[in-house]
C-alpha atoms as a PDB file:
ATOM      1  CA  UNK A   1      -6.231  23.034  17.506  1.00  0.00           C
ATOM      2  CA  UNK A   2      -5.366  21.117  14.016  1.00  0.00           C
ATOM      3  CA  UNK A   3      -3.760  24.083  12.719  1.00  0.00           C
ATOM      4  CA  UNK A   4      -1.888  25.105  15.868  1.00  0.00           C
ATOM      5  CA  UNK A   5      -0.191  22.106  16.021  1.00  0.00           C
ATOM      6  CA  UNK A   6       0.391  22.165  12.012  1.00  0.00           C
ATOM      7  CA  UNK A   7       2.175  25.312  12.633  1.00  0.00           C
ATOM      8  CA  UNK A   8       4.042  24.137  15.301  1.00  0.00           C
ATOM      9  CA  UNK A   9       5.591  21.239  13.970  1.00  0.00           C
ATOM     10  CA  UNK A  10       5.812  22.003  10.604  1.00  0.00           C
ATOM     11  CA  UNK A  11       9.017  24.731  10.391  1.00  0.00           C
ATOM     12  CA  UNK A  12      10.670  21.730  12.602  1.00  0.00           C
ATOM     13  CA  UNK A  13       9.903  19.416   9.856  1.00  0.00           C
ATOM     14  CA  UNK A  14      10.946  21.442   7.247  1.00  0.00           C
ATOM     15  CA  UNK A  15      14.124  22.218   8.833  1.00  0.00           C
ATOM     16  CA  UNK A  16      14.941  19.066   9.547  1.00  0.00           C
ATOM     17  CA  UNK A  17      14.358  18.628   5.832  1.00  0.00           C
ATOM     18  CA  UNK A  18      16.679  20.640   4.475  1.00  0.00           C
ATOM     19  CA  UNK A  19      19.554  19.476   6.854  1.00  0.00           C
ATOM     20  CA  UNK A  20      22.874  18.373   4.720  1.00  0.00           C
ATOM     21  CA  UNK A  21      22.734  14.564   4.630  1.00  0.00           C
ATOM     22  CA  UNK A  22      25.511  13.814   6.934  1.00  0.00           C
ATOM     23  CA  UNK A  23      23.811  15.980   9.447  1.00  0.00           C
ATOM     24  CA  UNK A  24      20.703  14.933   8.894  1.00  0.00           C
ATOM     25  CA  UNK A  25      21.573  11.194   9.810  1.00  0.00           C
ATOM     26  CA  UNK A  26      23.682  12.209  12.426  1.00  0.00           C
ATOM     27  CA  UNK A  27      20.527  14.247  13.943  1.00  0.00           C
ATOM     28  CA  UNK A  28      18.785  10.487  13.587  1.00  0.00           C
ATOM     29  CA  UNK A  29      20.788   8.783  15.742  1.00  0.00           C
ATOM     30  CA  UNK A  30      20.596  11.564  18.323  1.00  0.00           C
ATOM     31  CA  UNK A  31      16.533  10.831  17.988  1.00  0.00           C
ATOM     32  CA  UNK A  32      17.327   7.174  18.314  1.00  0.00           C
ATOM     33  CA  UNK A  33      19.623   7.679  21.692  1.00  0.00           C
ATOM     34  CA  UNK A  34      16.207   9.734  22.784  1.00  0.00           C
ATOM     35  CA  UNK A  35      13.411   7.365  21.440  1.00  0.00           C
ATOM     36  CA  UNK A  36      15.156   4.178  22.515  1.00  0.00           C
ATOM     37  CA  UNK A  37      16.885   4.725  25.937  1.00  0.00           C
ATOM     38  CA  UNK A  38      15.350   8.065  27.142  1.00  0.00           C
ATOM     39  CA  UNK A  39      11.936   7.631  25.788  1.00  0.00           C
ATOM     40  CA  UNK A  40      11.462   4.163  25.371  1.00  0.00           C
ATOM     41  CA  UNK A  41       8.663   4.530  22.652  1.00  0.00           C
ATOM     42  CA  UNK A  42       6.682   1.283  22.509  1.00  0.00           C
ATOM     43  CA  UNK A  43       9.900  -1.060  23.983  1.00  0.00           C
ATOM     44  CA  UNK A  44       7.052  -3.428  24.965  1.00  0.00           C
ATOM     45  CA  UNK A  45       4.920  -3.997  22.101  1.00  0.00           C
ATOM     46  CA  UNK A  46       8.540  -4.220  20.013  1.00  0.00           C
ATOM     47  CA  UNK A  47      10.279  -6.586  21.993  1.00  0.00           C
ATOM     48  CA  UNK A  48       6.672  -8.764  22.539  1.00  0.00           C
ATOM     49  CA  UNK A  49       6.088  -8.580  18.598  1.00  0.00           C
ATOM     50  CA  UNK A  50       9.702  -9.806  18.016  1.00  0.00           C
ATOM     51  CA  UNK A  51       9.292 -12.754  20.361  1.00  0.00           C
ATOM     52  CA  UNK A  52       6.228 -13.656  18.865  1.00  0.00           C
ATOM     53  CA  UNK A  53       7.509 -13.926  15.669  1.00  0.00           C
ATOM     54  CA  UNK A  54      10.560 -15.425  16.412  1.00  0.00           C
ATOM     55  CA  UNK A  55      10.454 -17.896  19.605  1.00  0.00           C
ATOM     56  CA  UNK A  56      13.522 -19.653  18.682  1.00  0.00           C
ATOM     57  CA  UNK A  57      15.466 -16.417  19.142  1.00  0.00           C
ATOM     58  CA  UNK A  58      17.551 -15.451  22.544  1.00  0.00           C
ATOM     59  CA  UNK A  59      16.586 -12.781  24.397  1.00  0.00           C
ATOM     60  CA  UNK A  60      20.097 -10.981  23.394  1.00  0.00           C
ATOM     61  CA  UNK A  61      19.589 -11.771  19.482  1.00  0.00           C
ATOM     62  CA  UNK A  62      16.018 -10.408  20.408  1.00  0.00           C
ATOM     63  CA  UNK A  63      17.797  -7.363  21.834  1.00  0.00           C
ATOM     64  CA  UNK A  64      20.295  -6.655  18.661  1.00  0.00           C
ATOM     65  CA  UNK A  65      17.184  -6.909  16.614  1.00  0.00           C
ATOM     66  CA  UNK A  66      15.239  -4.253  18.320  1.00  0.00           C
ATOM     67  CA  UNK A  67      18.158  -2.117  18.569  1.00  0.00           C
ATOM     68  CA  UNK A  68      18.624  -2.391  14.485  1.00  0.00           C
ATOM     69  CA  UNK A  69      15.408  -1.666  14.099  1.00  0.00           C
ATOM     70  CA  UNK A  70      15.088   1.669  15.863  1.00  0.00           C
ATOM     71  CA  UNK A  71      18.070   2.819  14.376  1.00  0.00           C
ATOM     72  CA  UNK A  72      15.959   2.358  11.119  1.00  0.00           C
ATOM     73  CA  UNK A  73      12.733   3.364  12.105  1.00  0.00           C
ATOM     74  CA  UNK A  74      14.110   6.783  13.408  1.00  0.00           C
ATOM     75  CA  UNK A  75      16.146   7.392   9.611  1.00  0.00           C
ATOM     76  CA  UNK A  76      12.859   5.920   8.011  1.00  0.00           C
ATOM     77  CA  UNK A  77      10.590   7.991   9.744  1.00  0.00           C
ATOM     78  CA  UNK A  78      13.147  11.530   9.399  1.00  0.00           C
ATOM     79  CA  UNK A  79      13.811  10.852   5.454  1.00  0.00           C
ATOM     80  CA  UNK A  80       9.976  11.413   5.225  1.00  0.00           C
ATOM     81  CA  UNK A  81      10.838  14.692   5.906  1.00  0.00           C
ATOM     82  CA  UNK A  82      13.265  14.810   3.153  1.00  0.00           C
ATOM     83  CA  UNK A  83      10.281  14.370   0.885  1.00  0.00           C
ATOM     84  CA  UNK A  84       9.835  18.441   1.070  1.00  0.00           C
ATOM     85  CA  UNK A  85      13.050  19.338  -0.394  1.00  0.00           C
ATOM     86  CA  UNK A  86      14.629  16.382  -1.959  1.00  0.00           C
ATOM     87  CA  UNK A  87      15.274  16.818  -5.622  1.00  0.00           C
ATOM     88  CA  UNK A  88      13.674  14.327  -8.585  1.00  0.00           C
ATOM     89  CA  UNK A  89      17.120  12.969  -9.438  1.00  0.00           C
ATOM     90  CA  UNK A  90      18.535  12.503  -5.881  1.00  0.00           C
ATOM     91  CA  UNK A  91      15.202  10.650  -4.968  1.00  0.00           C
ATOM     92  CA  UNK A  92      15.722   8.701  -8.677  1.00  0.00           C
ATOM     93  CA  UNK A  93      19.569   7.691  -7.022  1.00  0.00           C
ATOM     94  CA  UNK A  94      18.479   6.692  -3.287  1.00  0.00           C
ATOM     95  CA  UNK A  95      15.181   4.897  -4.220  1.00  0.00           C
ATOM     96  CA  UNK A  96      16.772   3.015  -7.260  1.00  0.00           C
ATOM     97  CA  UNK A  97      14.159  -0.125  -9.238  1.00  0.00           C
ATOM     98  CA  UNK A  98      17.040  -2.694 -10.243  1.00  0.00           C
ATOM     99  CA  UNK A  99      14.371  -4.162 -12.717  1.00  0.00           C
ATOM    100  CA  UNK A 100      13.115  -0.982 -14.114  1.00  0.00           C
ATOM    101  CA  UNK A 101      12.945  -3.093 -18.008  1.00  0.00           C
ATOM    102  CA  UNK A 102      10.990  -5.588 -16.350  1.00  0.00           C
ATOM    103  CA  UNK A 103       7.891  -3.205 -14.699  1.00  0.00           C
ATOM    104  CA  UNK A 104       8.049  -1.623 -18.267  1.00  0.00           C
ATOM    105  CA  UNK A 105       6.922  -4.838 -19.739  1.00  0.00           C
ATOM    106  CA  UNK A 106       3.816  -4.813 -17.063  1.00  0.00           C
ATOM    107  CA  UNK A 107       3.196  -1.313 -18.144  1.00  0.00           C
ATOM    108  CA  UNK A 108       2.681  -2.037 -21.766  1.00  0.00           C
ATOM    109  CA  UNK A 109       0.074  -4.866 -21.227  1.00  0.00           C
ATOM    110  CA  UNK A 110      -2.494  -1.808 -21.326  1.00  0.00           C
ATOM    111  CA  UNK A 111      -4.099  -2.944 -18.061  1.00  0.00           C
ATOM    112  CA  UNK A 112      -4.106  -1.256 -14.586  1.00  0.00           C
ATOM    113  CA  UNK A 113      -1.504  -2.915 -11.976  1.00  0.00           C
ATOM    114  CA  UNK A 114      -1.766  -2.901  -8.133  1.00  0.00           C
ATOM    115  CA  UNK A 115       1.761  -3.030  -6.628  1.00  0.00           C
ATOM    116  CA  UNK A 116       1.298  -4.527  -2.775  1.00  0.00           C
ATOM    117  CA  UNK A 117       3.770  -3.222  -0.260  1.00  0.00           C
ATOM    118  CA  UNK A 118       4.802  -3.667   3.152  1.00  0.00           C
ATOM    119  CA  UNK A 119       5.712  -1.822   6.040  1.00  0.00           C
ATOM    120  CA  UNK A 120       9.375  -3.033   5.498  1.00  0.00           C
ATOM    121  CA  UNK A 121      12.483  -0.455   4.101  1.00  0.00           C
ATOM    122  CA  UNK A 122      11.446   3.056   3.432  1.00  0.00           C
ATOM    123  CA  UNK A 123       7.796   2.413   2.342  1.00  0.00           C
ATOM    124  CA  UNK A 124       6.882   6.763   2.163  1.00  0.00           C
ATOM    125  CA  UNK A 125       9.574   6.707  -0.802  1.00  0.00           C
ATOM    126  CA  UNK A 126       8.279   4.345  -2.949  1.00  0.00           C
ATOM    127  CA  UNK A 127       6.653   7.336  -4.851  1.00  0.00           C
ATOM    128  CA  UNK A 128      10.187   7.856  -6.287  1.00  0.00           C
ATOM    129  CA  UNK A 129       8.874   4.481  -8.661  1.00  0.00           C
ATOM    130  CA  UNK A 130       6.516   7.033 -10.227  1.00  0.00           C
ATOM    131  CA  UNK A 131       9.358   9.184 -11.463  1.00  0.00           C
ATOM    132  CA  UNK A 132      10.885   6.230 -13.862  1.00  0.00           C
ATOM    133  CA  UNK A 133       7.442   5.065 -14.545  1.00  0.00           C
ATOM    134  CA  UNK A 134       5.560   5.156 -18.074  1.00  0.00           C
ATOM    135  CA  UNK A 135       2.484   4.960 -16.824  1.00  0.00           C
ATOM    136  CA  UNK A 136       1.074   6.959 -13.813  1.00  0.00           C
ATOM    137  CA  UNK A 137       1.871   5.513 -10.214  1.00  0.00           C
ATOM    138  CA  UNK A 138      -0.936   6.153  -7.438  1.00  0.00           C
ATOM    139  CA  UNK A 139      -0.359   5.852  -4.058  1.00  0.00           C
ATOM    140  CA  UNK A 140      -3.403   4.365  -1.680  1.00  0.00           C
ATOM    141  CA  UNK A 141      -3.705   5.723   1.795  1.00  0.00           C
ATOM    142  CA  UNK A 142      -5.561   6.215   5.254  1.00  0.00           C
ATOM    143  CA  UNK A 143      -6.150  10.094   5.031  1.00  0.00           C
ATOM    144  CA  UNK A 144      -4.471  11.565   8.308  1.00  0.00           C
ATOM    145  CA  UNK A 145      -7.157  12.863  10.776  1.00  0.00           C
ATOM    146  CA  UNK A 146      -5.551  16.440  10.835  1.00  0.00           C
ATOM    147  CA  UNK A 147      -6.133  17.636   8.088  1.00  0.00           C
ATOM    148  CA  UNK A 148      -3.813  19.958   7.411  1.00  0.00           C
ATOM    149  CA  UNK A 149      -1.004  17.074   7.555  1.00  0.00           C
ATOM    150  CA  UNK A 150      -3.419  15.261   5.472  1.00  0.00           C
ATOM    151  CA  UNK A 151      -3.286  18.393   2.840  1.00  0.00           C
ATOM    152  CA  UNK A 152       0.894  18.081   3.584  1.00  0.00           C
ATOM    153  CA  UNK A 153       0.705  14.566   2.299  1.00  0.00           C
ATOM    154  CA  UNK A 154      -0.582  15.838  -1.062  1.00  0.00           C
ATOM    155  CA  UNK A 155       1.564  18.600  -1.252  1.00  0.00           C
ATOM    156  CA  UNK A 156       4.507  16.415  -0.920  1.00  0.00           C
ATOM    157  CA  UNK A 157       3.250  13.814  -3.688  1.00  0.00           C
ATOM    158  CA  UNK A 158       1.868  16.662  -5.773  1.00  0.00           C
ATOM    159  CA  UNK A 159       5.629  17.774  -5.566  1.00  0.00           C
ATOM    160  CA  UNK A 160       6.545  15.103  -8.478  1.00  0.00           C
ATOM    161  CA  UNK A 161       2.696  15.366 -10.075  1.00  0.00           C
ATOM    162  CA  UNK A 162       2.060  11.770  -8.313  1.00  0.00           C
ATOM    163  CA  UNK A 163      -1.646  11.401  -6.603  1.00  0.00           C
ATOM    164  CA  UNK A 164      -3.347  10.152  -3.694  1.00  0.00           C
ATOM    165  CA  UNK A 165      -6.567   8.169  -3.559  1.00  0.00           C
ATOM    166  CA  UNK A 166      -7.786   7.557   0.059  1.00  0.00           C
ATOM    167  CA  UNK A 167      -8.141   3.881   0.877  1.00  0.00           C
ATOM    168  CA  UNK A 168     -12.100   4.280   1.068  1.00  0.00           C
ATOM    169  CA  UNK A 169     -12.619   5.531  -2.668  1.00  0.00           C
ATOM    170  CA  UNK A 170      -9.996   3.665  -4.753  1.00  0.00           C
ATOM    171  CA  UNK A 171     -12.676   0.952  -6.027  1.00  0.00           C
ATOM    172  CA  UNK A 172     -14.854   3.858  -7.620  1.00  0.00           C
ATOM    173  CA  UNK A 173     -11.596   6.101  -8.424  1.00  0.00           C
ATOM    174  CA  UNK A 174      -9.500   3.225 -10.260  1.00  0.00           C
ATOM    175  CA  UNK A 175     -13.238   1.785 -12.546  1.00  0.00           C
ATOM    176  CA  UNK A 176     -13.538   5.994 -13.610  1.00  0.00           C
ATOM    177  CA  UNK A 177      -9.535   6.179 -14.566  1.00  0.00           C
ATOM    178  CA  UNK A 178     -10.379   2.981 -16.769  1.00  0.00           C
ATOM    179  CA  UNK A 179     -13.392   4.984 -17.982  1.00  0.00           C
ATOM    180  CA  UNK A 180     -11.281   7.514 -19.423  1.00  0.00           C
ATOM    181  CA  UNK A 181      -8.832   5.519 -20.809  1.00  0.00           C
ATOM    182  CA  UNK A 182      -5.818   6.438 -17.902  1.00  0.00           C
ATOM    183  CA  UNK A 183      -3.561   3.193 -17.088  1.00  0.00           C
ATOM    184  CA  UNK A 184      -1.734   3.440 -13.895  1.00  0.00           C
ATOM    185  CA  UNK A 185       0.219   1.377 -11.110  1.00  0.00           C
ATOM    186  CA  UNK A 186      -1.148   1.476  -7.972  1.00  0.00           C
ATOM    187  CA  UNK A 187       0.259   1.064  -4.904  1.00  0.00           C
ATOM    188  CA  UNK A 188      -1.018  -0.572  -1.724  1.00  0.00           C
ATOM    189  CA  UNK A 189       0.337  -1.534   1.886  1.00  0.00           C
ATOM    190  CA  UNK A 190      -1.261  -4.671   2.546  1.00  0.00           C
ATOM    191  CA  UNK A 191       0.071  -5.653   5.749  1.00  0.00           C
ATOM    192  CA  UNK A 192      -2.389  -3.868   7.829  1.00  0.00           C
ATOM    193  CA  UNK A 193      -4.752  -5.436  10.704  1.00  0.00           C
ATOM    194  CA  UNK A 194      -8.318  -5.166   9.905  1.00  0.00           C
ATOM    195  CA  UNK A 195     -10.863  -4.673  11.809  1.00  0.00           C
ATOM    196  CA  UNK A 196     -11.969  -7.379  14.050  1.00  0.00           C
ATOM    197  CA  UNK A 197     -15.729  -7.272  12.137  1.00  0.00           C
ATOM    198  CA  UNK A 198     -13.441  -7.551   9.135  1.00  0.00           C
ATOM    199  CA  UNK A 199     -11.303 -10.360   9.551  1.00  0.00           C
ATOM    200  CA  UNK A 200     -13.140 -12.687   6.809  1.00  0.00           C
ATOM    201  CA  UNK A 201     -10.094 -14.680   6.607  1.00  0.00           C
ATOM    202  CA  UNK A 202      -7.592 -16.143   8.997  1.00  0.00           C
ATOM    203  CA  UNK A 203      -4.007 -17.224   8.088  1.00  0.00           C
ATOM    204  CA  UNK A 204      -0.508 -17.565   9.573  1.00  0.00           C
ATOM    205  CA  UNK A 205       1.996 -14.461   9.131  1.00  0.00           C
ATOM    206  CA  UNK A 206       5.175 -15.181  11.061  1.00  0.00           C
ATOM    207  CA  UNK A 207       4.055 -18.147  12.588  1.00  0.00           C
ATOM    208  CA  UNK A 208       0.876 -16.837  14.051  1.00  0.00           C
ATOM    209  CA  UNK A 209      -3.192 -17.086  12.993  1.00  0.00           C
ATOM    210  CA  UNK A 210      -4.543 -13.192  12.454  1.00  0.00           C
ATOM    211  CA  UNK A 211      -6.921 -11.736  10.731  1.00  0.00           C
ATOM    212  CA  UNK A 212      -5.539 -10.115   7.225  1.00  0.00           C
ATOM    213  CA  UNK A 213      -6.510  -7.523   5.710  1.00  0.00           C
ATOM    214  CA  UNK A 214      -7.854  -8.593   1.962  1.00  0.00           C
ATOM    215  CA  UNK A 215      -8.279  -5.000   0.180  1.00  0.00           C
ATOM    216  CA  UNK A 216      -5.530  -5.553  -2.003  1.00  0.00           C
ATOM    217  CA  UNK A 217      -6.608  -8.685  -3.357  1.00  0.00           C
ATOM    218  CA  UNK A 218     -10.086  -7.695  -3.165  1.00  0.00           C
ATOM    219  CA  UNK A 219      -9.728  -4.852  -5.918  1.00  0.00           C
ATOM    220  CA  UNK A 220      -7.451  -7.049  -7.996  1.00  0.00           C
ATOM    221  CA  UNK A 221      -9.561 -10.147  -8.454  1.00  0.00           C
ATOM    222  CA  UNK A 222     -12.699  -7.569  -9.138  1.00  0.00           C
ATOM    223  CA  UNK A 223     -11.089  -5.384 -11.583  1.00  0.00           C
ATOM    224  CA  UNK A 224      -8.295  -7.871 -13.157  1.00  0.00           C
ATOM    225  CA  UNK A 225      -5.464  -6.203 -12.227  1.00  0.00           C
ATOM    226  CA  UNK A 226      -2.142  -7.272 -12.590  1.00  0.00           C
ATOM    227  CA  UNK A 227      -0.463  -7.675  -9.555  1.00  0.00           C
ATOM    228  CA  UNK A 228       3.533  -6.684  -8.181  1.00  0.00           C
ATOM    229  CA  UNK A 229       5.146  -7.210  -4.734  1.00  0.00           C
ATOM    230  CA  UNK A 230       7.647  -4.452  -4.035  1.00  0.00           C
ATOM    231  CA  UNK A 231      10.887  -6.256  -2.685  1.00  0.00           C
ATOM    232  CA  UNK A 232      12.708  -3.087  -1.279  1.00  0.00           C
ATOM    233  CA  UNK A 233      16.296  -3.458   0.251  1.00  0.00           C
ATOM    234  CA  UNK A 234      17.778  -0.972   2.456  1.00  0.00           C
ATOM    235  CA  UNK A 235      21.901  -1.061   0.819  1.00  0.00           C
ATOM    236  CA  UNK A 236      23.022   1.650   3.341  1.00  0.00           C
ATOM    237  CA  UNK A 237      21.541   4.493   4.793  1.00  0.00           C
ATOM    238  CA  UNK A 238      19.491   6.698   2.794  1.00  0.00           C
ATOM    239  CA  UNK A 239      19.848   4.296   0.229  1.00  0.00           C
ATOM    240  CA  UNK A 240      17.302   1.508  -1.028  1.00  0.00           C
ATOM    241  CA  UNK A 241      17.197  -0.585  -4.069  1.00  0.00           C
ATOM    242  CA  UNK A 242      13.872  -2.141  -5.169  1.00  0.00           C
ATOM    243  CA  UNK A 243      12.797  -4.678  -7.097  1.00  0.00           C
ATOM    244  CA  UNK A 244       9.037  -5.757  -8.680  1.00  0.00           C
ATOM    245  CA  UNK A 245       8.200  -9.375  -8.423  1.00  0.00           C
ATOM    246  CA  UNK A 246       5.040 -10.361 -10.148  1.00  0.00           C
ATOM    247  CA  UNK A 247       1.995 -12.227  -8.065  1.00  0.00           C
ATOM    248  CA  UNK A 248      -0.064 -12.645 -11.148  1.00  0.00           C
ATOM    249  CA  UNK A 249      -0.935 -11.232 -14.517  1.00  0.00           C
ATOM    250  CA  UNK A 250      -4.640 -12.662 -14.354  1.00  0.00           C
ATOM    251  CA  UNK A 251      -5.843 -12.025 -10.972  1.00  0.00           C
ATOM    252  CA  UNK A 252      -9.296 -13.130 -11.899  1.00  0.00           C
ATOM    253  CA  UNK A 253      -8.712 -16.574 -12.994  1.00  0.00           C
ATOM    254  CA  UNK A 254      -6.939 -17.164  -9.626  1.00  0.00           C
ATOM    255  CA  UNK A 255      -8.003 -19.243  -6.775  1.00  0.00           C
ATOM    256  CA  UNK A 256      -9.207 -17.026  -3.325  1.00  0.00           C
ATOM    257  CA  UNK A 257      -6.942 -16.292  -1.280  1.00  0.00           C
ATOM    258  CA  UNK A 258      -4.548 -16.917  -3.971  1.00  0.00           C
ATOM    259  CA  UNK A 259      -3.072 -13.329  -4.077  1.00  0.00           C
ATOM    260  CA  UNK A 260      -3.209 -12.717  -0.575  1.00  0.00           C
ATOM    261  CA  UNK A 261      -1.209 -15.949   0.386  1.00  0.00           C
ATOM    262  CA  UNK A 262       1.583 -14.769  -2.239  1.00  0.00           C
ATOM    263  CA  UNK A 263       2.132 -12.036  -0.836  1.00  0.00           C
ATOM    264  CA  UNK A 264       2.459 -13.003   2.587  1.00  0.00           C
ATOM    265  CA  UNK A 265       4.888 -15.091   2.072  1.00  0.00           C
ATOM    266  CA  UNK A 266       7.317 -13.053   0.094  1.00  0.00           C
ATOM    267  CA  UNK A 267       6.755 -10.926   2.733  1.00  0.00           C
ATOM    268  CA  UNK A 268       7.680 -12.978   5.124  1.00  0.00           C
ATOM    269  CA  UNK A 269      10.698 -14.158   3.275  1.00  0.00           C
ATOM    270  CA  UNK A 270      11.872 -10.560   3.697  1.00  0.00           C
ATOM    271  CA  UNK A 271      10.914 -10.285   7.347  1.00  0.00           C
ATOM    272  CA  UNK A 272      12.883 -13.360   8.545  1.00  0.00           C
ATOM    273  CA  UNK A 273      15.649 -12.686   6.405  1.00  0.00           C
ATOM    274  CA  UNK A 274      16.417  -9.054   7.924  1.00  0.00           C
ATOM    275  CA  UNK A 275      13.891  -8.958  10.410  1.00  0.00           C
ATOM    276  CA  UNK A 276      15.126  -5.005  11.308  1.00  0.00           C
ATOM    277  CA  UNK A 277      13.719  -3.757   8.642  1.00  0.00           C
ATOM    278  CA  UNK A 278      10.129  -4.245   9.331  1.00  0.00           C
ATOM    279  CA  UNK A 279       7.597  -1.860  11.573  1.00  0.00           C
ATOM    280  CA  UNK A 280       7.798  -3.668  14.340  1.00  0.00           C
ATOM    281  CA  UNK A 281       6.104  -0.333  16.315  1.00  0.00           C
ATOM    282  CA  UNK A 282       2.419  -1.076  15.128  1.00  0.00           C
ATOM    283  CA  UNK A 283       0.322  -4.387  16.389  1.00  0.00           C
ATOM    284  CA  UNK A 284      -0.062  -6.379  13.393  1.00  0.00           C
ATOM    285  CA  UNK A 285      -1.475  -9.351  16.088  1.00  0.00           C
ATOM    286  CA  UNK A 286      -3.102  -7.864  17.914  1.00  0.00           C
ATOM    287  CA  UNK A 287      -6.018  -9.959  17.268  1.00  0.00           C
ATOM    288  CA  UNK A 288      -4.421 -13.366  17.777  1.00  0.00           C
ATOM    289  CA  UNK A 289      -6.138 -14.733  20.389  1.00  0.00           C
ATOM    290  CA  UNK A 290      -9.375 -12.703  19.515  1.00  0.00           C
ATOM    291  CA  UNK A 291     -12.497 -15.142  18.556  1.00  0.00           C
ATOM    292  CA  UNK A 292     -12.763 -14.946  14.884  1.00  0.00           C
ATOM    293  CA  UNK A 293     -16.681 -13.410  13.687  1.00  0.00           C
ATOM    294  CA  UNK A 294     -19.058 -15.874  12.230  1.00  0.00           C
ATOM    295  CA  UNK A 295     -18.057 -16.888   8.924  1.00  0.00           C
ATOM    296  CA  UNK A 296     -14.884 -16.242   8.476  1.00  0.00           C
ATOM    297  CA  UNK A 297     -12.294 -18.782   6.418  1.00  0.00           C
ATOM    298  CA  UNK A 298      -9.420 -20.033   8.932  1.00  0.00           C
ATOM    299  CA  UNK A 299      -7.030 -21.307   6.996  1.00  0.00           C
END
């Protein structure tokens, strides 16, 4: 059944891939007249997230917000596609690091660097940062459960000579690239909800107490790695500029929570600023009014 519906879907995506760009986006706002009006994919866990995070807002600003936002989501989730064709220096152009000198400088330390992310911008073209990079750039991920999407995934990095390390192996994969003497920049979304079990440590994120997800900081304060938050701004459509804002250089020496804390609130700072830009789709709070497990740090 995995590879029926592989081979089902996949000429679509690849011929939505290799659409012109002008008729590519306007084939995204046909998907976003279908997905928002017709459709109505996830209206209420949108509009009840937005509220959520920001009470103070009118149910018509709410409104303009959510309509922004599927606009985006439907060209975010269609220039994935574009990942199958796109060439190295049109990628280079639409994904463009306005501090390129100043991730250089990280680079040449000669230690290993974990870059946290967000879902906010185009997040699946951040492996563009890997084609301006000195060092190797490895992207961290939840393997897909069909696999042959899963092998897609690959392809698509392999496309550039970028890797994948699944989210449940990167401890023991980044301690054996030290081993051999390989330096890379690896990068994370951090913004995920854990698992209830999980949820060691409770904080505000947009003005409400969840659980967060510490795997990030986790593998930086146990292997010393530097730390980046990847500011990404959408400029226009199809078009992002990013920039790298260190956490720390000595995750080790920090306090708990330390890294984690940072980069919530940068974050967040992005979030409130152009709140349409963030996956507002997925239930980051799910577990707000969940009772947290024994032990765990509210803070």
């Amino acid at each position: 059944m995995q590879l029926l519906i592989y081979r089902l879907v996949y000429p679509i995506i690849l011929g939505i891939s290799i659409l012109p760009w002008r008729i590519f986006y306007f084939f995204s706002t046909c998907i976003y007249l279908l997905v928002y009006y017709i459709l109505r994919y996830r209206r209420k866990t949108v509009t009840e997230n937005l509220k959520l995070a920001f009470p103070e807002k009118s149910d018509k600003e709410i409104k303009h917000i959510r309509k922004l936002f599927y606009k985006h989501m439907c060209d975010m989730f269609l220039e994935m596609t574009k990942s199958l064709t796109i060439s190295r220096e049109e990628l280079i152009k639409r994904y463009k690091v306005v501090n390129l000198e100043e991730f250089h400088e990280c680079e040449r330390k000669n230690k290993n660097i974990i870059t946290l992310m967000g879902h906010y911008g185009s997040f699946e073209w951040s492996n563009a940062v890997d084609l301006v990079s000195i060092n190797p750039c490895v992207g961290i991920y939840k393997p897909i459960e069909n696999k042959y999407f899963d092998r897609l995934a690959h392809r698509i990095r392999g496309r550039f000579n970028s890797r994948l390390i699944a989210s449940n192996k990167v401890a023991r994969q980044i301690i054996k690239d030290k081993q051999d003497g390989t330096i890379c920049s690896y990068g994370m979304i951090s913004d995920q909800s854990p698992r209830l079990m999980n949820g060691k440590y409770w904080t505000d994120f947009m003005g409400t107490k969840v659980p967060i997800f510490l795997g990030g900081e986790f593998l930086a304060q146990r292997l010393d790695l530097i730390v980046l938050y990847l500011h990404v701004e959408k400029v226009k459509r199809g078009h992002y500029e990013v920039r790298f804002i260190p956490i720390t250089e000595n995750s080790n020496t920090e306090d708990k929570y330390f890294v984690i804390k940072k980069y919530l609130q940068l974050l967040e700072s992005q979030i409130r600023e152009k709140p349409q830009y963030y996956l507002w789709t997925h239930k980051r709070w799910k577990h707000r009014n969940a009772t947290p497990p024994e032990g765990a740090v509210i803070d």
